[in-house]
Protein backbone atom coordinates (compact mmCIF):
# COMPACT_ATOMS: atom_id res chain seq x y z
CA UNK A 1 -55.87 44.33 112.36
CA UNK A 2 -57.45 47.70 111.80
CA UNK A 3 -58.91 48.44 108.31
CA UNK A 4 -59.86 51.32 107.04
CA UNK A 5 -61.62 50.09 104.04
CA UNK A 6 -58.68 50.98 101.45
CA UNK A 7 -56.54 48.49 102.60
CA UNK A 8 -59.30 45.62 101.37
CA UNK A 9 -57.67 46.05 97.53
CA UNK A 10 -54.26 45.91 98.52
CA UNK A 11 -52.87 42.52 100.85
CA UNK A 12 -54.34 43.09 103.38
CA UNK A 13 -52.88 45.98 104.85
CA UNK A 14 -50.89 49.51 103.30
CA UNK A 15 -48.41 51.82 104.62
CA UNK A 16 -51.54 53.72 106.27
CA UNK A 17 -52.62 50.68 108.04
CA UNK A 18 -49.10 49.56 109.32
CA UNK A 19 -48.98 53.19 110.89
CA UNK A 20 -52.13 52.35 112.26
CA UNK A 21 -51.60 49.14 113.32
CA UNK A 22 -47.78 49.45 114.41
């Protein structure tokens, strides 16, 4: 999974990450 640093207080992952990731 790619994190961005935000996603770290949230499950896991946000709606930026799924973009991201998906």
């Amino acid at each position: 999974m790619i994190s961005l640093g935000v996603s770290t207080n949230r499950k896991g992952f946000t709606l930026v990450e799924l973009l991201i990731v998906v």
